[in-house]
N, C-alpha and C. Protein backbone atom coordinates (compact mmCIF):
# COMPACT_ATOMS: atom_id res chain seq x y z
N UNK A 1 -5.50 -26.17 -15.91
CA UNK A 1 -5.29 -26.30 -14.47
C UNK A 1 -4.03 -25.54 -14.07
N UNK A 2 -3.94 -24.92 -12.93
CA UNK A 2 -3.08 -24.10 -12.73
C UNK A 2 -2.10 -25.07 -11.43
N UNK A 3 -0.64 -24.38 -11.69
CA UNK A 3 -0.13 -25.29 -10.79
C UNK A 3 0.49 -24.05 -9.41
N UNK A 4 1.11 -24.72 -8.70
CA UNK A 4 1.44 -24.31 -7.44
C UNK A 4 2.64 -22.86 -7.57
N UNK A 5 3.56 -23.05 -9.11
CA UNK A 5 4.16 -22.12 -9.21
C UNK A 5 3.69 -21.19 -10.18
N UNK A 6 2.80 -21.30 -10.14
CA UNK A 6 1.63 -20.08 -11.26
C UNK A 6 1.54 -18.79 -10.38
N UNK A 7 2.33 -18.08 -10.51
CA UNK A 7 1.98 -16.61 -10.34
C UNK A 7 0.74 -15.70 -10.13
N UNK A 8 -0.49 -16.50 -10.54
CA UNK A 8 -1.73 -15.57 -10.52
C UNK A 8 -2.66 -16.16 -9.28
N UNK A 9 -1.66 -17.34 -8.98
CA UNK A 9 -2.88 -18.36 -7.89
C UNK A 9 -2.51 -17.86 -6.60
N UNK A 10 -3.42 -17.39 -5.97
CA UNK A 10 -3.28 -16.40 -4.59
C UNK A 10 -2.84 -17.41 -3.79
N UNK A 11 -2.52 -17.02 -2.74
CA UNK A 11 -2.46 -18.02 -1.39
C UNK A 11 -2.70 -17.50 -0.33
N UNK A 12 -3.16 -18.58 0.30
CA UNK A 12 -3.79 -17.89 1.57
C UNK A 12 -3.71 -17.03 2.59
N UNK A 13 -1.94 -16.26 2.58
CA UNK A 13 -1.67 -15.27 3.53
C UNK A 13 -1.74 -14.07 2.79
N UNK A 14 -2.00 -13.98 1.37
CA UNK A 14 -2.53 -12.85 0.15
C UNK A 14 -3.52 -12.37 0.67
N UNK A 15 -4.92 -13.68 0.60
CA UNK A 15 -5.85 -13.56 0.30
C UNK A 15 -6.49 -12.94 1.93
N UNK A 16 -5.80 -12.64 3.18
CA UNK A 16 -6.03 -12.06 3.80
C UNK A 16 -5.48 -10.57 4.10
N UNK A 17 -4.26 -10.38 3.54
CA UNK A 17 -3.64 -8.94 3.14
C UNK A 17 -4.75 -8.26 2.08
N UNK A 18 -5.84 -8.56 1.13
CA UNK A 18 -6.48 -8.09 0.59
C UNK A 18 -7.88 -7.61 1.22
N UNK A 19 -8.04 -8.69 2.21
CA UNK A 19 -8.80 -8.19 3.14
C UNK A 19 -8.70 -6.80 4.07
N UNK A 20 -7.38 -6.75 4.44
CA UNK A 20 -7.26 -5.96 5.01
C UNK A 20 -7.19 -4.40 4.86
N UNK A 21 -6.69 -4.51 3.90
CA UNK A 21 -6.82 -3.22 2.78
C UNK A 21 -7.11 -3.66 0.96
N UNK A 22 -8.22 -3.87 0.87
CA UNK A 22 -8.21 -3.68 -1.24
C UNK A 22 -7.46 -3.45 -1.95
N UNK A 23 -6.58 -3.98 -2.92
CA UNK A 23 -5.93 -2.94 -3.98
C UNK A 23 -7.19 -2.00 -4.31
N UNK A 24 -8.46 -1.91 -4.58
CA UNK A 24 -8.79 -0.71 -4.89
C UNK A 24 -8.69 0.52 -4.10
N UNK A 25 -8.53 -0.01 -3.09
CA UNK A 25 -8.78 1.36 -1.94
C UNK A 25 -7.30 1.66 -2.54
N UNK A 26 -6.17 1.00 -2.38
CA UNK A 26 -4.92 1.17 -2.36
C UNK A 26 -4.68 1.91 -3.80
N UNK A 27 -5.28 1.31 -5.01
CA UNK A 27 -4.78 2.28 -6.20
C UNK A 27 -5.73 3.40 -6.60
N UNK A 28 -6.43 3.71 -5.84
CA UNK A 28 -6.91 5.37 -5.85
C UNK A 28 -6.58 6.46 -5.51
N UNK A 29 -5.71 5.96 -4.57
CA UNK A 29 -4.75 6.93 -3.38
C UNK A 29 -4.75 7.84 -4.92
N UNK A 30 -4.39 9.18 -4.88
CA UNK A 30 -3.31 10.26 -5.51
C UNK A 30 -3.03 11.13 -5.10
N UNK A 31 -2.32 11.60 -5.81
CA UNK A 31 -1.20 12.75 -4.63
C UNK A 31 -2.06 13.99 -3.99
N UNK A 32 -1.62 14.26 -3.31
CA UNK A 32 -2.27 15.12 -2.48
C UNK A 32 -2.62 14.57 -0.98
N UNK A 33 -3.28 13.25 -1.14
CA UNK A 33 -4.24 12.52 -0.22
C UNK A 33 -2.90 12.25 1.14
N UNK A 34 -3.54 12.46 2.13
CA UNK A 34 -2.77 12.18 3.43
C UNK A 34 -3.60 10.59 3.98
N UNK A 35 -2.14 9.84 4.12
CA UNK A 35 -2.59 8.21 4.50
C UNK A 35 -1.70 8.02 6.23
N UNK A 36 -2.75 6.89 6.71
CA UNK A 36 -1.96 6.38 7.56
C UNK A 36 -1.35 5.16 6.92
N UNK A 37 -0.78 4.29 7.60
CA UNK A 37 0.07 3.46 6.84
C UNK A 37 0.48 2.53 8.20
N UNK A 38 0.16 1.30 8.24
CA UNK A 38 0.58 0.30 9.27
C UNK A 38 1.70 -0.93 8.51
N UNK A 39 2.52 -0.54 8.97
CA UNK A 39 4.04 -1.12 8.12
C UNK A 39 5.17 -1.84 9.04
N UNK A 40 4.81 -3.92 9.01
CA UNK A 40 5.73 -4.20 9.63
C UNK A 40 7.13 -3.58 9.82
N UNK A 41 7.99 -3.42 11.09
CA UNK A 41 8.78 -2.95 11.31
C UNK A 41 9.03 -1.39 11.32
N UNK A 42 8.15 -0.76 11.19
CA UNK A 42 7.82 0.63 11.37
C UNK A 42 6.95 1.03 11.85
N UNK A 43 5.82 0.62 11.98
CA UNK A 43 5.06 0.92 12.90
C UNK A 43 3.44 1.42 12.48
N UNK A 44 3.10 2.65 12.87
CA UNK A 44 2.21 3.83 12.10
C UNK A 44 3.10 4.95 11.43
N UNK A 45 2.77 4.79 10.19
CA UNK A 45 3.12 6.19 9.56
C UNK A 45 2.58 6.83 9.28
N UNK A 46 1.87 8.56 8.62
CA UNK A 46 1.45 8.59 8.14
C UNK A 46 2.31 10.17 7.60
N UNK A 47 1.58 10.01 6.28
CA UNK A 47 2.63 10.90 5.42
C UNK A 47 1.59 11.34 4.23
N UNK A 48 2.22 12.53 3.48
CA UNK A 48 1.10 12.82 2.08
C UNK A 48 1.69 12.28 0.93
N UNK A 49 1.05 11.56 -0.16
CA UNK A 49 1.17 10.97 -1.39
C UNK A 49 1.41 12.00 -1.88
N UNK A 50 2.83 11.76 -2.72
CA UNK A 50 3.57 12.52 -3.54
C UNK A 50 3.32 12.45 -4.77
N UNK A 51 3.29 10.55 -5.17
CA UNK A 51 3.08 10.30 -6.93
C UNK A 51 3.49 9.07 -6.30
N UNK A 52 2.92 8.43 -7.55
CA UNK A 52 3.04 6.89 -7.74
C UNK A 52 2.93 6.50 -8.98
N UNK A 53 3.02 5.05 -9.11
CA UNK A 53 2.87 4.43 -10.29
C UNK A 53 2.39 4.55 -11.11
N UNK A 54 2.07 4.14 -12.05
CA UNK A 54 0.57 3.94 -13.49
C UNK A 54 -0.08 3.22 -12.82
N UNK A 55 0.61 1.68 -11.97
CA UNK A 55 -0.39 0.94 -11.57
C UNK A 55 -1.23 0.73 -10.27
N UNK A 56 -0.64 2.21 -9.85
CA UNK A 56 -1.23 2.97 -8.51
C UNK A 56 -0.23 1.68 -7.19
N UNK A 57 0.67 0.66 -7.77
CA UNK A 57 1.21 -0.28 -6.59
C UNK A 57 2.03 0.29 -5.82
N UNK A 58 2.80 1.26 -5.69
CA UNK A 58 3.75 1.86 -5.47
C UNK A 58 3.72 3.39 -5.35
N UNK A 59 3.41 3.52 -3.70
CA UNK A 59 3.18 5.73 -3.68
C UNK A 59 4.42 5.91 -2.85
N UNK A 60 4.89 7.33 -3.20
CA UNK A 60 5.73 8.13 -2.47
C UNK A 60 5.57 9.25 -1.73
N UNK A 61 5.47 9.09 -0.26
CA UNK A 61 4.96 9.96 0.50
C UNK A 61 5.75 10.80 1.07
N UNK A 62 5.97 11.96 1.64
CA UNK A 62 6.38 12.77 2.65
C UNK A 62 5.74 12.65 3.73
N UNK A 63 6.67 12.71 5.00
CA UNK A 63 6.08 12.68 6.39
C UNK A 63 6.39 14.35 6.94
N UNK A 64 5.79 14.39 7.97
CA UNK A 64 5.99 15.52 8.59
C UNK A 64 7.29 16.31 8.88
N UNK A 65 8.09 15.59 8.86
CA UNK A 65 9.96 16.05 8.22
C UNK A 65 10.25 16.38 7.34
N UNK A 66 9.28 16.21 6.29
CA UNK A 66 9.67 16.32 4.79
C UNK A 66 10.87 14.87 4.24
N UNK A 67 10.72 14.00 5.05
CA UNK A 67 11.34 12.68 4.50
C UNK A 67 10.41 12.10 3.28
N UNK A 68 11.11 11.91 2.78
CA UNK A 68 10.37 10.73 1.40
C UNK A 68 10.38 9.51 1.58
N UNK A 69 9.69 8.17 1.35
CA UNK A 69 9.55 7.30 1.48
C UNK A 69 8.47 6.96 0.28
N UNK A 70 8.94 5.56 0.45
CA UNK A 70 8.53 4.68 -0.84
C UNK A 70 7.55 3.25 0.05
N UNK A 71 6.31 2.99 -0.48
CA UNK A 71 5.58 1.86 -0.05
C UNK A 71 4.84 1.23 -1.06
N UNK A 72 5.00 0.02 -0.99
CA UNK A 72 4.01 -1.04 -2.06
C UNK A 72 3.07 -1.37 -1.08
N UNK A 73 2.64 -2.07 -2.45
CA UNK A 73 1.04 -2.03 -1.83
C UNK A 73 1.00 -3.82 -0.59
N UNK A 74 1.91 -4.34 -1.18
CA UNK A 74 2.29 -5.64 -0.44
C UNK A 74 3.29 -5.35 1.12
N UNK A 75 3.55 -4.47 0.95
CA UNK A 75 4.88 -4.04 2.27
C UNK A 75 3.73 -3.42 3.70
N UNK A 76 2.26 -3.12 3.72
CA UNK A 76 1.73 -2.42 4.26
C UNK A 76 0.46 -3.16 4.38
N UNK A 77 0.53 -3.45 5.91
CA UNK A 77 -0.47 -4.19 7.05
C UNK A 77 -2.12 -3.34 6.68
N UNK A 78 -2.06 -2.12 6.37
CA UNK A 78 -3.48 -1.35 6.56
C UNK A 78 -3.22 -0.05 5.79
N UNK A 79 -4.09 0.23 5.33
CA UNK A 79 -4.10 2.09 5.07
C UNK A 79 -5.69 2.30 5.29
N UNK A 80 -5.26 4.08 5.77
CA UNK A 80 -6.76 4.52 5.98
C UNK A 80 -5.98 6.03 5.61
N UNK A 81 -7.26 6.88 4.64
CA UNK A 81 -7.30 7.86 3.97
C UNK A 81 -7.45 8.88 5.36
N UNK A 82 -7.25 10.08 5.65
CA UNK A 82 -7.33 10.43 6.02
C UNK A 82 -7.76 11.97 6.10
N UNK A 83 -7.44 12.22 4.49
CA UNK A 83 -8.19 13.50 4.24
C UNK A 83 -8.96 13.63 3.01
C-alpha cells in the first residue's frame, strides 16, 4: 500500500497537467522542432528546441532574439508542435 508521501502516487492537480499536454508528446520534442509553450507567468512563448535531456524532461530553446531558455516539462501549462 502506498502512502501519501510516496513519490510515484499522482495527485490530482498532476493528473490534470498530464492531460493537458502528455509526457509523451512532451519527450519527443528534439531539436530542431519549433514549440509554442504556455508558461505561468510568461505567457506564450514560442522558441526552437536546442537539446534536452536523456529523459526528454527538460528542453532548451531559442526564441526569436536568440535568447536561451530552459523549460520542464512540469513548469508548462500546454505545448503544441508547430513545425
Amino acid at each position: 500500500m502506498r502512502t501519501p508521501s510516496d513519490p510515484y502516487l499522482l495527485e490530482e492537480d498532476h493528473l490534470e497537467e498530464v492531460e493537458k499536454h502528455p509526457l509523451l508528446a512532451w519527450t519527443s520534442i528534439k531539436p530542431g522542432d519549433v514549440v509554442s509553450l504556455q508558461v505561468p507567468g510568461i505567457g506564450d512563448y514560442v522558441g526552437t528546441v536546442e537539446s534536452s535531456t536523456n529523459d526528454g524532461l527538460i528542453i532548451w530553446t531559442r526564441d526569436g532574439l536568440n535568447e536561451r531558455r530552459l523549460f520542464h516539462f512540469r513548469d508548462c501549462e500546454s505545448l503544441r508542435l508547430m513545425s
